[in-house]
C-alpha atoms as a PDB file:
ATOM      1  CA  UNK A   1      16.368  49.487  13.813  1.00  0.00           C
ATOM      2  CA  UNK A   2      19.444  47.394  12.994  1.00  0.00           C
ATOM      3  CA  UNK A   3      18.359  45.351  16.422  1.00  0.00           C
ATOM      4  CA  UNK A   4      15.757  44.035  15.366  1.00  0.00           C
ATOM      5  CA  UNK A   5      16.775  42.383  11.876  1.00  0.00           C
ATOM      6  CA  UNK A   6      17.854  39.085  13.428  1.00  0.00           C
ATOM      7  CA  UNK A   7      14.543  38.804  15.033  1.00  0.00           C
ATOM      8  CA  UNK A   8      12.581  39.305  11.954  1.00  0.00           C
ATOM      9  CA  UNK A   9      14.702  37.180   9.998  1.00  0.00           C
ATOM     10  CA  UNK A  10      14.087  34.408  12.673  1.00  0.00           C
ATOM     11  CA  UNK A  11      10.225  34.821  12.416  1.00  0.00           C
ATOM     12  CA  UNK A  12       9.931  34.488   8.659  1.00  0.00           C
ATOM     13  CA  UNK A  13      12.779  31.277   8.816  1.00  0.00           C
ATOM     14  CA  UNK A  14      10.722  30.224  11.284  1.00  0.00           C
ATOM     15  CA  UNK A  15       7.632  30.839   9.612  1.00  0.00           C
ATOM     16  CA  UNK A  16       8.388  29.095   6.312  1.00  0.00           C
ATOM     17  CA  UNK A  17       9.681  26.455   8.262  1.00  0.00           C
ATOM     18  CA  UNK A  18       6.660  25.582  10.296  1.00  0.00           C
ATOM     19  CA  UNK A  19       4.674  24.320   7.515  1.00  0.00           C
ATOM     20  CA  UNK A  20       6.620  21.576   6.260  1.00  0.00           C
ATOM     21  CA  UNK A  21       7.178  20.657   9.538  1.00  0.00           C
ATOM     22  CA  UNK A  22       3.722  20.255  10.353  1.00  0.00           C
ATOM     23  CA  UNK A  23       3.727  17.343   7.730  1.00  0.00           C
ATOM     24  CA  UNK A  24       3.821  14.250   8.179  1.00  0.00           C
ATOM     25  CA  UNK A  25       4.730  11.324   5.814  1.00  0.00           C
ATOM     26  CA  UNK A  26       3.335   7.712   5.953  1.00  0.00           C
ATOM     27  CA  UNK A  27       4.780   4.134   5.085  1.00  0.00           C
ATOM     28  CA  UNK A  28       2.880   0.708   4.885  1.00  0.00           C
ATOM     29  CA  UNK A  29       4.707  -1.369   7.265  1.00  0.00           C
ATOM     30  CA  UNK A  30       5.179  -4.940   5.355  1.00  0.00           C
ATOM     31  CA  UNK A  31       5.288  -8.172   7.016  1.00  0.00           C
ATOM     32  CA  UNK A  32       8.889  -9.632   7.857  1.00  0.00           C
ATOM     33  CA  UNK A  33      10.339 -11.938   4.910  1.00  0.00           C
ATOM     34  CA  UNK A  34      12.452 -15.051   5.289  1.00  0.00           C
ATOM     35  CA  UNK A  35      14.720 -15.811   2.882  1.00  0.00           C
ATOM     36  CA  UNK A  36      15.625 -19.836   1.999  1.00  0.00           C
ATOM     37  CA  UNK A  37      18.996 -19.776   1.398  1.00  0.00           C
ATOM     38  CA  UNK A  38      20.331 -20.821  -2.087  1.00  0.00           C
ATOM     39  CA  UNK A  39      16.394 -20.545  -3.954  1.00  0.00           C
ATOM     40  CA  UNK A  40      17.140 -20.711  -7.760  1.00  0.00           C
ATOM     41  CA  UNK A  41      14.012 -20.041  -9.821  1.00  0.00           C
ATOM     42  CA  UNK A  42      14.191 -23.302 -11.860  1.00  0.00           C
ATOM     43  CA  UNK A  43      13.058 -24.621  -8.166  1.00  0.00           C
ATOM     44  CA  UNK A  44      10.412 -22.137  -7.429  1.00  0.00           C
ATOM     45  CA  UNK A  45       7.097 -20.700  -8.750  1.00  0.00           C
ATOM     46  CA  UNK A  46       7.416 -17.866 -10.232  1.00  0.00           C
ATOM     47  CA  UNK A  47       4.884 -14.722  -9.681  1.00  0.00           C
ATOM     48  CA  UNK A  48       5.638 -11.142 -11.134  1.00  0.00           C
ATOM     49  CA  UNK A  49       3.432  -8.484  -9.694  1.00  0.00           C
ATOM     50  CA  UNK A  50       2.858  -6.694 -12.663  1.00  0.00           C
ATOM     51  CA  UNK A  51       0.839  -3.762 -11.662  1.00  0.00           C
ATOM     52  CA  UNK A  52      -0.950  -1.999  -8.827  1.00  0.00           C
ATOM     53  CA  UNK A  53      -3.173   0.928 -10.090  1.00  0.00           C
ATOM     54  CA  UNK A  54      -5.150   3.211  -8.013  1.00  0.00           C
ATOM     55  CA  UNK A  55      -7.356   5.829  -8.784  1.00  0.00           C
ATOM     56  CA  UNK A  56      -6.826   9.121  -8.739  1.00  0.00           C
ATOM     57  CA  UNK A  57      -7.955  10.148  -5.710  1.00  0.00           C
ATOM     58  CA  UNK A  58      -6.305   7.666  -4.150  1.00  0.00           C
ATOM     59  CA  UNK A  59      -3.270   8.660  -6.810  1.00  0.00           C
ATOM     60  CA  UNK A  60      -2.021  11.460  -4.984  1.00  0.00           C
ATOM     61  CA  UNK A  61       0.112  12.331  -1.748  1.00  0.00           C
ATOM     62  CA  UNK A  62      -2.461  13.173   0.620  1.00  0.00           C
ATOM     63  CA  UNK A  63      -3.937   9.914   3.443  1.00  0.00           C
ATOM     64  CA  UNK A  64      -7.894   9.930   2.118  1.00  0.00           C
ATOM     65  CA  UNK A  65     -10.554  10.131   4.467  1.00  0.00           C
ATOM     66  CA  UNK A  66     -14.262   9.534   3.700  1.00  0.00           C
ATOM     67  CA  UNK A  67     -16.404  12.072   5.668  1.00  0.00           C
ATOM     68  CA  UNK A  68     -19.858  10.805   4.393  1.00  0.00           C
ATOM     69  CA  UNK A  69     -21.515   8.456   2.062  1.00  0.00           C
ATOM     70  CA  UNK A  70     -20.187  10.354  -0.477  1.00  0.00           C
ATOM     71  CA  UNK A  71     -17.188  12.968   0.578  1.00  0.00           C
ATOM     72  CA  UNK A  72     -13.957  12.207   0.791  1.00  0.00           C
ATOM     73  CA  UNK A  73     -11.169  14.589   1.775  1.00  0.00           C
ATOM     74  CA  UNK A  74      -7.446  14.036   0.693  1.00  0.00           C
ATOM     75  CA  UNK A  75      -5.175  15.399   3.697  1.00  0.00           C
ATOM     76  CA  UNK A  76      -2.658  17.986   3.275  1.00  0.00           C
ATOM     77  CA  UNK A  77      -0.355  17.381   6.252  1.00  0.00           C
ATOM     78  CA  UNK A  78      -0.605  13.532   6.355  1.00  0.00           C
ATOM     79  CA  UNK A  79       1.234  12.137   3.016  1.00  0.00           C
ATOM     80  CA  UNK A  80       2.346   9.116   1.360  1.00  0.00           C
ATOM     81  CA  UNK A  81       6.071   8.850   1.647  1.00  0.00           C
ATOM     82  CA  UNK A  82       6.280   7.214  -1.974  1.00  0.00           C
ATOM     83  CA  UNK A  83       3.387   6.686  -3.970  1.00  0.00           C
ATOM     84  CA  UNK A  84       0.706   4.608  -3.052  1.00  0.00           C
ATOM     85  CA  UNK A  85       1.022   2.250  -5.832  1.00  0.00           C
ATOM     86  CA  UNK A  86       4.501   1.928  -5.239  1.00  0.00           C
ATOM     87  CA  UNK A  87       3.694   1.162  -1.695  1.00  0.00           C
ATOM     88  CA  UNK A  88       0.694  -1.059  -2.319  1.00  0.00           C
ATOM     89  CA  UNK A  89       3.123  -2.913  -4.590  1.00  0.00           C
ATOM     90  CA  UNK A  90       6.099  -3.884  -2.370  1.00  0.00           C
ATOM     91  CA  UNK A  91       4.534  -4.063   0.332  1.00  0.00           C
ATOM     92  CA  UNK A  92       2.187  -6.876  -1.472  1.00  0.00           C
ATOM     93  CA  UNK A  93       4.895  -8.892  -3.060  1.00  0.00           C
ATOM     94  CA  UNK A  94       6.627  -8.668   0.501  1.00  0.00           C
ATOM     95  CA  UNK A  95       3.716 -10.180   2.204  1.00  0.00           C
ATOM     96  CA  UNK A  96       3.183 -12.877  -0.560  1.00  0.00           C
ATOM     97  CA  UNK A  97       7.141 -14.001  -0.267  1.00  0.00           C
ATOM     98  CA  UNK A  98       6.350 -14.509   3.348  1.00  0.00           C
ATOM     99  CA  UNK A  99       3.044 -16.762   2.623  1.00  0.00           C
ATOM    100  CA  UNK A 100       4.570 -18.702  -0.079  1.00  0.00           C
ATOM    101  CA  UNK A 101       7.119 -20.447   0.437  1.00  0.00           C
ATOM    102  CA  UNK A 102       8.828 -22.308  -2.270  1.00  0.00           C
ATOM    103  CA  UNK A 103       7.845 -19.165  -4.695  1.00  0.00           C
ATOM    104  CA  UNK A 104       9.897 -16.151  -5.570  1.00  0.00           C
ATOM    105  CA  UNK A 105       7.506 -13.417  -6.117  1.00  0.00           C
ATOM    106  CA  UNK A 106       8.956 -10.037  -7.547  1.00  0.00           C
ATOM    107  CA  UNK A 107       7.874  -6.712  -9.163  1.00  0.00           C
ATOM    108  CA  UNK A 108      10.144  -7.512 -11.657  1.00  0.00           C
ATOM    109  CA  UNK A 109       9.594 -10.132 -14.734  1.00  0.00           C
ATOM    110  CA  UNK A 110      11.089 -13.380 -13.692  1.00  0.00           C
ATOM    111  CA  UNK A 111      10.921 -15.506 -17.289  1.00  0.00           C
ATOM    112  CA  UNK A 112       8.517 -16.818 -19.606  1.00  0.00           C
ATOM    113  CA  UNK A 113       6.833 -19.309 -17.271  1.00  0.00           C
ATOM    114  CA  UNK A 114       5.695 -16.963 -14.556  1.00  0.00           C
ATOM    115  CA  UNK A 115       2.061 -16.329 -13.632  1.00  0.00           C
ATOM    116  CA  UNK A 116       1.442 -12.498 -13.878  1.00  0.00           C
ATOM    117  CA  UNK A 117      -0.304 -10.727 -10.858  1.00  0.00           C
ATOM    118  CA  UNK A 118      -2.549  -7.358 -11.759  1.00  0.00           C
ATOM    119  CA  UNK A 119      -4.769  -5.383  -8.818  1.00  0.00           C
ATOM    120  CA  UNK A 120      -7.068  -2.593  -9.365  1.00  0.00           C
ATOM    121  CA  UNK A 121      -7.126  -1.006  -6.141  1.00  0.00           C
ATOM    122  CA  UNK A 122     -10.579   1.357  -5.943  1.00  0.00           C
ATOM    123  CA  UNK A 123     -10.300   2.076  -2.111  1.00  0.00           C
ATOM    124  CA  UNK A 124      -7.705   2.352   0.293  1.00  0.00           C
ATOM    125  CA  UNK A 125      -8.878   5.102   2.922  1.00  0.00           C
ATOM    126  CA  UNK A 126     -10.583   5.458   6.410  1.00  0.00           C
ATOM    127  CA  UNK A 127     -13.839   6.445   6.696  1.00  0.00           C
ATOM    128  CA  UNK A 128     -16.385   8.536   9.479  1.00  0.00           C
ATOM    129  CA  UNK A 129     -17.351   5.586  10.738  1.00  0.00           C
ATOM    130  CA  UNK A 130     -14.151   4.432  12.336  1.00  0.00           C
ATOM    131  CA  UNK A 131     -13.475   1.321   9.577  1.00  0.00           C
ATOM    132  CA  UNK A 132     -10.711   1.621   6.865  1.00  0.00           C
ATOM    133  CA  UNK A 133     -11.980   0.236   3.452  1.00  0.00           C
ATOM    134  CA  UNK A 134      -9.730  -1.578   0.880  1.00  0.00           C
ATOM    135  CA  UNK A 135     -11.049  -2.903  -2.152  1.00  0.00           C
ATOM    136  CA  UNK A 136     -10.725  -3.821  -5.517  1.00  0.00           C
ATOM    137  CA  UNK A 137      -9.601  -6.701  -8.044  1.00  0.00           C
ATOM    138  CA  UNK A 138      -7.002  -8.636  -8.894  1.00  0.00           C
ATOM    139  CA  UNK A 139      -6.491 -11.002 -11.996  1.00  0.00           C
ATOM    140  CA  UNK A 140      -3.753 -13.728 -12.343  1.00  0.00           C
ATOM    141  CA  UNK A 141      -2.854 -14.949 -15.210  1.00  0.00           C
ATOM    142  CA  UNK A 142      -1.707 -18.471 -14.843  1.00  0.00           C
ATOM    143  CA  UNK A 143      -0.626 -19.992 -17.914  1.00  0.00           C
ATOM    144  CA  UNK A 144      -2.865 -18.726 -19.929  1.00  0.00           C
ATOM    145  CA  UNK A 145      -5.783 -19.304 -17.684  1.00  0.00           C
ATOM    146  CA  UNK A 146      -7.080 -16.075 -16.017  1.00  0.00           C
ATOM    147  CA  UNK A 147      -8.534 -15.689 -12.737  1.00  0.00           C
ATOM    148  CA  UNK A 148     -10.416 -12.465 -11.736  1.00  0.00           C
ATOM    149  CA  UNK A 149     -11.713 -11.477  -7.914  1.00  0.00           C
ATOM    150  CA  UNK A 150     -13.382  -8.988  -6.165  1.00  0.00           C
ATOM    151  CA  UNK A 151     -11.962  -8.054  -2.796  1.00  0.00           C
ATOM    152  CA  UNK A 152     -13.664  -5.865  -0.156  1.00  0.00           C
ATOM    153  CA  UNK A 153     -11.562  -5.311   3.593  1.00  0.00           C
ATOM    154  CA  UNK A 154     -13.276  -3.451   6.019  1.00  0.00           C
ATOM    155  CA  UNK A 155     -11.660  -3.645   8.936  1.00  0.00           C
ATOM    156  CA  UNK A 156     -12.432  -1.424  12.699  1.00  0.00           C
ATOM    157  CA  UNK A 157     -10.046   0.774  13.496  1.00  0.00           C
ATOM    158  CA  UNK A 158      -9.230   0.594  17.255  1.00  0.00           C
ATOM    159  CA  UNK A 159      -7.545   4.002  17.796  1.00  0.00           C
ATOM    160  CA  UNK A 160      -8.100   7.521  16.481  1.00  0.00           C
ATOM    161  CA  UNK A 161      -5.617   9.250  13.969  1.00  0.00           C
ATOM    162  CA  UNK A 162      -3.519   8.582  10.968  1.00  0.00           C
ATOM    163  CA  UNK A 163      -1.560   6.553  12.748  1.00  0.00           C
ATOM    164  CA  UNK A 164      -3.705   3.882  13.972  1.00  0.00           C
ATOM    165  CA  UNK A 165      -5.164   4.241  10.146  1.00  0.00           C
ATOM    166  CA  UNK A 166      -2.732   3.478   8.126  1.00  0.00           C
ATOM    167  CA  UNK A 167      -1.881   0.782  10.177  1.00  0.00           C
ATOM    168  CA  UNK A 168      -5.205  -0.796   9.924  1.00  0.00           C
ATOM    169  CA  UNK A 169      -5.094  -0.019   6.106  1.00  0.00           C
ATOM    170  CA  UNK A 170      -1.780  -2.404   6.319  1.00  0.00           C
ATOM    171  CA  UNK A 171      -3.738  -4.648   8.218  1.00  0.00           C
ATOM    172  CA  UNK A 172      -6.488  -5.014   5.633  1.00  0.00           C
ATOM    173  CA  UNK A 173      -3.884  -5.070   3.004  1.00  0.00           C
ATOM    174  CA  UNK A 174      -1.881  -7.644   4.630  1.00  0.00           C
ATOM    175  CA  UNK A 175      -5.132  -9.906   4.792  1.00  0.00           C
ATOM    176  CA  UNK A 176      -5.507  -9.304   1.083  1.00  0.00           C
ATOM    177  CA  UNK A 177      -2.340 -10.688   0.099  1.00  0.00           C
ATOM    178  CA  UNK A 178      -3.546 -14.253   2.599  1.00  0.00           C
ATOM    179  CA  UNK A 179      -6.337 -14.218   0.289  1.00  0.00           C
ATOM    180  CA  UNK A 180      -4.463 -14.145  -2.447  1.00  0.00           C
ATOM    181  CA  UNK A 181      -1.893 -16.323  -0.829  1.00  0.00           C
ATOM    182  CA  UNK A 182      -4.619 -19.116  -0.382  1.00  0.00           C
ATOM    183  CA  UNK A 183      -5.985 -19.115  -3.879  1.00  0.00           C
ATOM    184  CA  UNK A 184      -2.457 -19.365  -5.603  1.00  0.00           C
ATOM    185  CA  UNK A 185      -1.822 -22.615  -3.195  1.00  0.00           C
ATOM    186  CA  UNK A 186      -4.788 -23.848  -5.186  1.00  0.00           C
ATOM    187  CA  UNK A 187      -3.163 -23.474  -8.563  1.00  0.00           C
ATOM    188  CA  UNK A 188      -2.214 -27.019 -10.070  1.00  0.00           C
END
């Protein structure tokens, strides 16, 4: 009897084990910064992502899927790493540092003269049809003057899996934040 305690202790390690191994967690990739040396703000524009807010669907640690028109399905195995806002957020201010140059763009408050960035993020999932969907609205507040915009991404996905979606879901984000990019070169 006493033989065969190490192998049942091995099956329920084992066992309770398995399942968190069969997660797996997910990061946006962000696009690569460059850094001017010596920036000061009093020679920059200054733009404080304020807030990214989700829903709460889209609020909690589970990849969404869309199965139908109107189904979606949050995954248990394939997770955020961090919290999709969080994500959304960094990896947003990371890809407008890189398309602005001559701006410091933060999520924290950089002064009294900043223009304030807000997005409203109402889909950021893949869907039956082989696209990943990201849309929303942002509003800037530029000195007073605010500017509000729809966005809708959809963007093919070219491989099957979580993988190649939450890449394409960077993607889409990524051309999001050009959009962006483009109308804050238009500011005066």
């Amino acid at each position: 009897m006493k033989k065969w305690l190490p192998i049942v202790a091995a099956m329920l390690l084992s066992a309770c084990s398995s399942s968190e191994e069969d997660k797996t967690y997910y990061q946006l990739p962000s696009a690569p910064q460059s850094y001017a040396a010596n920036q000061t703000a009093q020679d920059n524009r200054l733009l404080w992502v304020e807030q990214i807010s989700v829903p709460d669907y889209l609020a909690g640690n589970g990849v969404v899927y869309q199965t139908t028109d109107v189904q979606y399905v949050i995954a248990n195995s394939n997770l955020w790493a961090s919290p999709l806002d969080q994500q959304l957020r960094n990896t947003l201010v990371a890809n407008l540092s890189s398309a602005l140059p001559g701006w410091v763009v933060s999520s924290q408050p950089l002064g009294a003269t900043q223009d304030t960035l807000n997005v409203n993020v109402t889909g950021f999932h893949g869907r039956y049809d082989g696209h990943v969907i990201v849309s929303g609205e942002w509003l800037l507040n530029h000195r007073g003057t605010l500017t509000k915009r729809p966005f809708h991404v959809e963007l093919t996905q070219q491989e099957d899996g979580y993988d190649a979606m939450v890449k394409q879901l960077a993607a889409a984000w990524q051309q999001e934040a050009q959009s962006i990019a483009r109308e804050l070169t238009r500011l005066p």
